[in-house]
C-alpha atoms as a PDB file:
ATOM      1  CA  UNK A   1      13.368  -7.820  -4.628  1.00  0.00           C
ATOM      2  CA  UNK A   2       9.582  -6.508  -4.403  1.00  0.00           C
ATOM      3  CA  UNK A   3       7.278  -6.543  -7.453  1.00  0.00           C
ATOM      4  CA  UNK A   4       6.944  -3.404  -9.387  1.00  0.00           C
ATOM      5  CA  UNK A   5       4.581  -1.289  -8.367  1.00  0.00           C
ATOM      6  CA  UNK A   6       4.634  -2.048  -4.584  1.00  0.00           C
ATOM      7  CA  UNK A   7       4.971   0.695  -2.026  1.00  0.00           C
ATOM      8  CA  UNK A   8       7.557   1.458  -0.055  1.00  0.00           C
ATOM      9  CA  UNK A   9       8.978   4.214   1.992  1.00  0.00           C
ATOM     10  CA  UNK A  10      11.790   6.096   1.126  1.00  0.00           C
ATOM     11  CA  UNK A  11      13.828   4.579   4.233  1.00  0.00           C
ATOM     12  CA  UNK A  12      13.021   1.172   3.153  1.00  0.00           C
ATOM     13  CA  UNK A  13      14.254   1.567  -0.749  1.00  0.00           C
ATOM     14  CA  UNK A  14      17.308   3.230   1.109  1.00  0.00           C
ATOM     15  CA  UNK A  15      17.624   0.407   2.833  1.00  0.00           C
ATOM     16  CA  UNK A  16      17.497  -1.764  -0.195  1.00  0.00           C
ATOM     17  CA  UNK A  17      19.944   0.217  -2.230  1.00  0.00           C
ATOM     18  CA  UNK A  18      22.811   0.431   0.962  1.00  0.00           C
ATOM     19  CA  UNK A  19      22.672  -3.582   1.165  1.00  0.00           C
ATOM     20  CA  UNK A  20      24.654  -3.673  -2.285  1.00  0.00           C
ATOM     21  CA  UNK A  21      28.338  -3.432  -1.279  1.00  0.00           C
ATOM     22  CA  UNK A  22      30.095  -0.008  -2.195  1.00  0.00           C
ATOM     23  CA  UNK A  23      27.134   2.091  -3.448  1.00  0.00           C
ATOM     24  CA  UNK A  24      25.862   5.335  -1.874  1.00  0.00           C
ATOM     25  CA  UNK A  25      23.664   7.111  -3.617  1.00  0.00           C
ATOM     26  CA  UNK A  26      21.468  10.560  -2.049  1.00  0.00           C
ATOM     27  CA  UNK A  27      17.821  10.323  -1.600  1.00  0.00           C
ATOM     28  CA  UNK A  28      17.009  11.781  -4.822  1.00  0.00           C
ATOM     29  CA  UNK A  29      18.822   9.114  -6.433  1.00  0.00           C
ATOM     30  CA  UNK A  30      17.670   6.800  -4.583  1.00  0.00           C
ATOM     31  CA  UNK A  31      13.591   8.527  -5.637  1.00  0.00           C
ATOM     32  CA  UNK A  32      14.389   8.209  -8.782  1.00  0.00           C
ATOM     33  CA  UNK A  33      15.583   4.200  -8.699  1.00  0.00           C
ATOM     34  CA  UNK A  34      12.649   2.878  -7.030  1.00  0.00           C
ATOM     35  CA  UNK A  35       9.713   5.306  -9.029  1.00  0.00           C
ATOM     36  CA  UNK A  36      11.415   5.994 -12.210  1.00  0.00           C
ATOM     37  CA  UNK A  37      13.179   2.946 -12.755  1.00  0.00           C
ATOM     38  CA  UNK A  38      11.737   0.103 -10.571  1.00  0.00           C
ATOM     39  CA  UNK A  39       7.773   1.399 -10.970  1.00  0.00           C
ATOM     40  CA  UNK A  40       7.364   1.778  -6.719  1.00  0.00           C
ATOM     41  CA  UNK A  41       4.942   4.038  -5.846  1.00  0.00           C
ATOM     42  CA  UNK A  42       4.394   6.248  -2.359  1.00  0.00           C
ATOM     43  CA  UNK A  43       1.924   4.357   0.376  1.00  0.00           C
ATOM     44  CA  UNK A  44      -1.045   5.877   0.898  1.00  0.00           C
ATOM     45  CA  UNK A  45      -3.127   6.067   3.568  1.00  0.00           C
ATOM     46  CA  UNK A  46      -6.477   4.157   3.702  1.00  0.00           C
ATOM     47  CA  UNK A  47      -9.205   5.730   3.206  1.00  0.00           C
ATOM     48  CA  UNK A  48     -12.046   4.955   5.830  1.00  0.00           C
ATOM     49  CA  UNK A  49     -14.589   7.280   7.293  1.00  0.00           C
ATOM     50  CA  UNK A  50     -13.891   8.477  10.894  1.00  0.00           C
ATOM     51  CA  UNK A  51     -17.738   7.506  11.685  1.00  0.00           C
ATOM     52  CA  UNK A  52     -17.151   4.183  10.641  1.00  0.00           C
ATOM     53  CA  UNK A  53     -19.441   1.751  12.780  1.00  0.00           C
ATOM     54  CA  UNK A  54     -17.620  -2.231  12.040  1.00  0.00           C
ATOM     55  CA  UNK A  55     -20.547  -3.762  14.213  1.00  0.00           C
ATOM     56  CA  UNK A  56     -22.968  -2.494  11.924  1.00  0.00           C
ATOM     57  CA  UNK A  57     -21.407  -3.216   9.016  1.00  0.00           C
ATOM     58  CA  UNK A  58     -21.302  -7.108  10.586  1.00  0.00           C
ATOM     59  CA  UNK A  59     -25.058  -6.964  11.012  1.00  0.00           C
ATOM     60  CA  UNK A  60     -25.506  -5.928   7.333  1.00  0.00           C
ATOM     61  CA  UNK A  61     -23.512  -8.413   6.169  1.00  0.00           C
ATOM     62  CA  UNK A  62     -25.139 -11.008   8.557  1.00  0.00           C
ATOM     63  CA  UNK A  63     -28.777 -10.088   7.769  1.00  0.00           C
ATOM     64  CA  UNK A  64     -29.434  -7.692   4.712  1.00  0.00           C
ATOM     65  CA  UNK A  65     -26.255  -8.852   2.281  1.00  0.00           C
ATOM     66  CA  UNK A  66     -28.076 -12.678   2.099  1.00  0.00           C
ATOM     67  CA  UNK A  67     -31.275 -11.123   1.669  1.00  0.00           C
ATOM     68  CA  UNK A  68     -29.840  -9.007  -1.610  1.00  0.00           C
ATOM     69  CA  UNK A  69     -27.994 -11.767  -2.884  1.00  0.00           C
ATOM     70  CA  UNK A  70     -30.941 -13.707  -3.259  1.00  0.00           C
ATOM     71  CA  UNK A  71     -33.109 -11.711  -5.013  1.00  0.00           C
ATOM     72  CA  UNK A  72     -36.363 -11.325  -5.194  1.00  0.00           C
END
């Protein structure tokens, strides 16, 4: 089973819960299992801005992040 406080979707603990034989529970039930009982939380979406430029970000870590970690 996954550590506490992983994510997981709803359709995934579902999942989880319908592999033991002869249990059926609804999908409050099955809410309150994984956050109540088992510590899951919801996924969230990551947060990155839309102007977001990666090949900048390479060339700062190429050129300016050595320069900072030396120090003066």
């Amino acid at each position: 089973m996954p550590e506490p406080r992983s994510c997981v979707r709803r359709q995934t603990g579902r999942a989880v819960v319908t592999r033991v034989p002869g249990v059926t529970l609804s999908r409050a039930s099955v809410w309150r299992l994984l956050t109540g009982r088992l510590g899951w939380s919801l996924q969230r979406p990551e947060r990155r801005a839309v102007e977001r430029d990666e090949s900048e970000i390479a060339r700062w870590i190429a050129h300016e992040w050595p320069r900072i970690k030396k120090g003066p």
